[in-house]
Structures are given as C-alpha cells and as structure tokens.
Protein backbone atom coordinates (compact mmCIF):
# COMPACT_ATOMS: atom_id res chain seq x y z
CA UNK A 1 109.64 116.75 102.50
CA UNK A 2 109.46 120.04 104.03
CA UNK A 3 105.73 120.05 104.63
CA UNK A 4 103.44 117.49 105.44
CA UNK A 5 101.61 115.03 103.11
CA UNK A 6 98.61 116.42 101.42
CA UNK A 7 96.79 113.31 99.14
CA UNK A 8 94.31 112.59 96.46
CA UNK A 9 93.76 109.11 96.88
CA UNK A 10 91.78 106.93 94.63
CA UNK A 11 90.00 103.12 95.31
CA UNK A 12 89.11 103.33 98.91
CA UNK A 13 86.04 101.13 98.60
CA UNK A 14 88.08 98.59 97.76
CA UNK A 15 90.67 95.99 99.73
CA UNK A 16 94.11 97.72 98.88
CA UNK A 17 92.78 101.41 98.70
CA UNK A 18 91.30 101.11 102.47
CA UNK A 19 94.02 99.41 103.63
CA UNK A 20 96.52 102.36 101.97
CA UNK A 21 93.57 105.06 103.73
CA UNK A 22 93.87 103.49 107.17
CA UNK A 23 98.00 103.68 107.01
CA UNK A 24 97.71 107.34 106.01
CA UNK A 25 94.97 108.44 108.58
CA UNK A 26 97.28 107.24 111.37
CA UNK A 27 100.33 108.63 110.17
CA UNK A 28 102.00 111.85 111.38
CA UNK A 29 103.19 112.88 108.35
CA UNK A 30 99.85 112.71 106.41
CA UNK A 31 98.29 116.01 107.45
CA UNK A 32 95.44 116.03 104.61
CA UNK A 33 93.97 113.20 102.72
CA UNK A 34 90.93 113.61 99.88
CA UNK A 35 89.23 110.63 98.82
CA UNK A 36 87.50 110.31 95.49
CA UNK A 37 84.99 107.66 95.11
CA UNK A 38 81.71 106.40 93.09
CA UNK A 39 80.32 105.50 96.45
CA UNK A 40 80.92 106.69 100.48
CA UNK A 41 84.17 105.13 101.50
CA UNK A 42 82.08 105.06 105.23
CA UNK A 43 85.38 106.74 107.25
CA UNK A 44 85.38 109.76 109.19
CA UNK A 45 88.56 111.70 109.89
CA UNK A 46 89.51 114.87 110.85
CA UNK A 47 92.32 114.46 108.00
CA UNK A 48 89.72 112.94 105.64
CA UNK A 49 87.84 114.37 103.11
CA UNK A 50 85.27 113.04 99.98
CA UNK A 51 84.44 113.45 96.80
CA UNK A 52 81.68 111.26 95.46
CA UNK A 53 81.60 111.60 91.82
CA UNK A 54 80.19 109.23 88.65
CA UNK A 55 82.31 109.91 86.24
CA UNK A 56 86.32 109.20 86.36
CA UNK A 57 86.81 110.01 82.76
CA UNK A 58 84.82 113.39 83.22
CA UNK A 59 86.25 115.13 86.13
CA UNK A 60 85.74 118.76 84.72
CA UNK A 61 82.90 119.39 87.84
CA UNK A 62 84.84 118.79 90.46
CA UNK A 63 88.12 119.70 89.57
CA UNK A 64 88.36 122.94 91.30
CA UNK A 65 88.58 120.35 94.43
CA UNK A 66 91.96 118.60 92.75
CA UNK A 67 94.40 121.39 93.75
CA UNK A 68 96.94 121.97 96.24
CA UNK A 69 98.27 118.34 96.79
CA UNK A 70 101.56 117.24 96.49
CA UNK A 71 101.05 113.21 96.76
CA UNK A 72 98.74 111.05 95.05
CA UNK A 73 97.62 107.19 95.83
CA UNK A 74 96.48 105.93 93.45
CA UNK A 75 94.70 102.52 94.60
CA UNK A 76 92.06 102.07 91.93
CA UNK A 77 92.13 99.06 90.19
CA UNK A 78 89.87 96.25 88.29
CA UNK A 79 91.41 92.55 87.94
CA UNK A 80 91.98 91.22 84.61
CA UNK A 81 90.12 88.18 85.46
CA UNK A 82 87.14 87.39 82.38
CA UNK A 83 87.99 90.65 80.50
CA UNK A 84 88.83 90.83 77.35
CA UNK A 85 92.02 92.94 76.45
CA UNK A 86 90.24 96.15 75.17
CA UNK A 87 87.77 96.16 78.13
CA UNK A 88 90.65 95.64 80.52
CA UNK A 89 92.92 98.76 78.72
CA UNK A 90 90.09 101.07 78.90
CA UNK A 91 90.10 100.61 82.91
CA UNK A 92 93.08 100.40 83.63
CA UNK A 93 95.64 102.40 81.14
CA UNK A 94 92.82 104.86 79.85
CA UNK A 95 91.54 105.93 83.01
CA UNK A 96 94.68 105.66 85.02
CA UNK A 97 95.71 108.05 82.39
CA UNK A 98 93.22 110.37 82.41
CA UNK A 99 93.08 110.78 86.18
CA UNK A 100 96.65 111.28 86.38
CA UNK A 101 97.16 113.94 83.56
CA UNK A 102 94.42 115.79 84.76
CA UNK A 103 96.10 115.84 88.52
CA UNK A 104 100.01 116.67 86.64
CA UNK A 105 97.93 119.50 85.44
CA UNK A 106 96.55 120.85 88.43
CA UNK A 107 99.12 119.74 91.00
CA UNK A 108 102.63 120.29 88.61
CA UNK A 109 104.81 119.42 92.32
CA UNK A 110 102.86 116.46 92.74
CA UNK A 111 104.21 112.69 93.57
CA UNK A 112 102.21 110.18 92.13
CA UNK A 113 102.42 106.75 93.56
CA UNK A 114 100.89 104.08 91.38
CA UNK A 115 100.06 100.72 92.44
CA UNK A 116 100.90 98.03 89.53
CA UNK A 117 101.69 94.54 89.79
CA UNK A 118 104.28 91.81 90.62
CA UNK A 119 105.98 90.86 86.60
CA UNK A 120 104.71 93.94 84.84
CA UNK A 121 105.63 94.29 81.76
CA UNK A 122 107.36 97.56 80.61
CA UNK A 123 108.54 95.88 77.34
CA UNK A 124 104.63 95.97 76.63
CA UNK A 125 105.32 92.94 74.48
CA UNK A 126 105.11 89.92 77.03
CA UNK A 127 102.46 87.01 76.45
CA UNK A 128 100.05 88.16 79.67
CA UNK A 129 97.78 91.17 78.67
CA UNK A 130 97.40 92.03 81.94
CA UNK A 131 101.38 92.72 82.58
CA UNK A 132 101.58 94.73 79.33
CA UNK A 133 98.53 96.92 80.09
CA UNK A 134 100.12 97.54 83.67
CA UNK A 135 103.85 98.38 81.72
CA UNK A 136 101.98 100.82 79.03
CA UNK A 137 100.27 102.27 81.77
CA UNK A 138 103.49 102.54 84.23
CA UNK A 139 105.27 103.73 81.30
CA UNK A 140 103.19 106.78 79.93
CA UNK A 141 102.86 107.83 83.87
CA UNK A 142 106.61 108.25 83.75
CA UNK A 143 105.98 110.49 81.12
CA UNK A 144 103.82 112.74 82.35
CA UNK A 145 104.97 116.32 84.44
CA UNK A 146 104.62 115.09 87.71
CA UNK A 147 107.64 115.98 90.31
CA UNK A 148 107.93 111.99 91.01
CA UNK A 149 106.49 108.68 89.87
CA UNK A 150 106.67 105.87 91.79
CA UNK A 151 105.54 102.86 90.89
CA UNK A 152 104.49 100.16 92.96
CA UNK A 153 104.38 96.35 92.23
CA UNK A 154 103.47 94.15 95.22
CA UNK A 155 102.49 90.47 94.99
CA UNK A 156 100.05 88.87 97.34
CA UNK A 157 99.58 91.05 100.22
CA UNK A 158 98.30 90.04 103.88
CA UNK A 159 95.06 92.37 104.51
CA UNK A 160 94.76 94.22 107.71
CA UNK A 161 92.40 92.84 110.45
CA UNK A 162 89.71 94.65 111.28
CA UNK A 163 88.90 96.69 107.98
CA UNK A 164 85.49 95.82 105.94
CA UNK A 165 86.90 95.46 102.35
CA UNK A 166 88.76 92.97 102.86
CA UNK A 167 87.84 90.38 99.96
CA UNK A 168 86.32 87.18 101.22
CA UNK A 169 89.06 85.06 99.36
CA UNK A 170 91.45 86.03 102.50
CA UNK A 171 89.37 84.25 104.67
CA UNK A 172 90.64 80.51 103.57
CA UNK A 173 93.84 81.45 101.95
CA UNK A 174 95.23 84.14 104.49
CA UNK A 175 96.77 81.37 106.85
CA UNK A 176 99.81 80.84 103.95
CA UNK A 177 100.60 84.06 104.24
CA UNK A 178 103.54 82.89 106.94
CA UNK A 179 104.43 80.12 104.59
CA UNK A 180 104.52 82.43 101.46
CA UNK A 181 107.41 84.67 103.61
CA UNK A 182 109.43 81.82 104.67
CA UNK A 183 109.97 80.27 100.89
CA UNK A 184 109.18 83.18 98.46
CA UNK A 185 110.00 86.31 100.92
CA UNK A 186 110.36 88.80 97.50
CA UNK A 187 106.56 87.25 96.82
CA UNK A 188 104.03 88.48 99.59
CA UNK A 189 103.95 91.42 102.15
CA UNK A 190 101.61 93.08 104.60
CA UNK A 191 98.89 95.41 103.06
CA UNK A 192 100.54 97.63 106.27
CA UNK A 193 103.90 97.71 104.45
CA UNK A 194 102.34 98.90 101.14
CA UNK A 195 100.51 102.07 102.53
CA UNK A 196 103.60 102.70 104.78
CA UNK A 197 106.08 102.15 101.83
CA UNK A 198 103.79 104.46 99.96
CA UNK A 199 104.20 107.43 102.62
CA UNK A 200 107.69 107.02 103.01
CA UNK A 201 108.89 106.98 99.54
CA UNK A 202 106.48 110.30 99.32
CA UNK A 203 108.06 111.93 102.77
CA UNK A 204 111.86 110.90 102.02
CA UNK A 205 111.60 111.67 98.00
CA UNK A 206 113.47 109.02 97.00
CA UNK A 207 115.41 108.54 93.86
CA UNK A 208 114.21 105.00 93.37
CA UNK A 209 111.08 104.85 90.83
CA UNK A 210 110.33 101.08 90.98
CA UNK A 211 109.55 99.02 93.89
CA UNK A 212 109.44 95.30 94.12
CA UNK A 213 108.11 93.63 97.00
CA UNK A 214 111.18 93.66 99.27
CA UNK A 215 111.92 97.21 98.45
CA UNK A 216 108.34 97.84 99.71
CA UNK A 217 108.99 96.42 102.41
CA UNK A 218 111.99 98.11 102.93
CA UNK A 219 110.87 101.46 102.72
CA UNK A 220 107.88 100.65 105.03
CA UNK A 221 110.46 100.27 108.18
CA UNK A 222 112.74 103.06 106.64
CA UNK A 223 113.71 105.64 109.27
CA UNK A 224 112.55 109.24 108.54
C-alpha cells in the first residue's frame, strides 16, 4: 500500500480481537486503529481510538466516526456452541452483514479482513450449521463493494502471553499446542501469526482471498 494502515476493528474484548489489536498497535505499518466495542477494550495507544456503542445493528449515531479507513478487522464473533441455528445466523451472518455493508458504504477503498473458521462451508449445504453460516456469511462479503475481501479461516490458535482475554480453556490445553504443529501443522498457529497475516495481506494487497492456516502463517513472516 502506498499509505499506512488506517483500521476499524471489531471484537477487542474478546481472545482473538485483542490478540489481532496488540499485533496492530506494534506494527509500523498500522498508523491508525479505531476500536468499536459494547464495553472499554481497557488499552491506551497513541494509534488507538474507541467507540463504545450498544447497538451493532443500529450504527446510524456514530457513523460519521466510520470514514476514512481503508482496512477493516473484523474479530467479532460468538461460538456456535448451545445455539440454535436461527440464533446463531442472526449473530453471525446478519450482523457481520450489516456492519460490513454499512463500512463498503462509507469506506468504498476499504479491505475487509474477516475472520471465519477452519472447514467453512461455502457450498452452504454441509451437515454442520456452524460451517454453512460462516460460508453464507464469507460468501455475501465477497459480494459486497469493498476494494478486497479476505477471508480468514484459522484452526486452534496459541494465545499470546501476557494479554487478559485470553479464555481460561488455554490454561490446561495450551501445552499441545507444540504437539498439534508437529502432527497436524495445517491445524493450529500462533494468535501472533493471525494479526500479522492480517496486516500483511492488507499492506501487500494480495490477490489471494482465502487463507488456510499455513497460508496464514505464511503471510505472517512474508517480507514487505
């Protein structure tokens, strides 16, 4: 790119969005990042800024803010886990949706990078909802007027030390991380490599649209 990285990013309360945040406030390439949130993310940044706003299918109040980005990270997620399939659509497809149509609006030279899943489904027609909700969702993004969509579909990822989201399930299973590279390396990669791979597909606009887990982790040590 010939100017910096100016974000939107979404779900930095939770494990993947604050782990994608941290990536981008140390980077050199990420000159401007705004956060939008329910609740205070807790970071302070010269680079940082935050919205803290209710209402992510209403945006109308604060969407004077949404302007003059080119990237967006879009981190927010729910897990499928106990939901039914119409609850599950309505977060996920619906308000990924929303968000992003609003910002293709607004931001017309925009990238948007969207974090999916490992085996999403963009037949729509497999047996796990969860997989066709992510492939409806990655496929009506594609759709939409942005300048690029990425989509990203990492497997288990390795959480960064040191950062407060981090969900307490890490704490007894993060030890097979190690394991998980040795036998199923296209499985598992570091949070790290996601927000990295993120910022350099952004920075080196790359003509791939779809990355697996060990072209995530490819991009993350790409040269720029």
């Amino acid at each position: 790119m010939t100017t910096g990285i100016r974000a939107i990013l979404t779900g930095s309360t939770g494990m993947v969005g604050e782990g994608v945040l941290h990536e981008c406030l140390l980077h050199p390439n990420v000159e401007q990042i705004l956060v939008i949130n329910r609740k205070p993310c807790g970071v302070v940044h010269p680079k940082l800024k935050e919205i803290i706003h209710s209402d992510f299918f209403n945006l109308a109040a604060i969407e004077s803010q949404l302007s003059g980005y080119n990237a967006c990270f879009f981190c927010l997620g729910v897990s499928s886990v106990g939901m039914k399939e119409a609850e599950y659509y309505h977060l996920t497809y619906e308000l990924t949706v929303h968000i992003a149509e609003t910002l293709s609006r607004l931001n017309p030279r925009m990238s948007f990078c969207y974090i999916s899943g490992a085996s999403t489904d963009s037949t729509e027609k497999g047996r796990m909802m969860w997989a066709r909700v992510k492939g409806k969702t990655e496929n009506q993004l594609q759709r939409l007027p942005f300048k690029k969509v990425y989509l990203f579909r990492p497997g288990y990822m390795q959480p960064t030390k040191g950062l407060k989201n981090t969900l307490k399930t890490y704490t007894y299973i993060s030890w097979m991380y190690p394991l998980l590279k040795l036998l199923f390396p296209g499985s598992a990669c570091l949070l790290k490599e996601l927000g990295l791979g993120m910022i350099n597909t952004v920075s080196q606009e790359s003509s791939k649209t779809i990355f697996e887990v060990r072209d995530i982790v490819a991009m993350a040590n790409a040269v720029i």
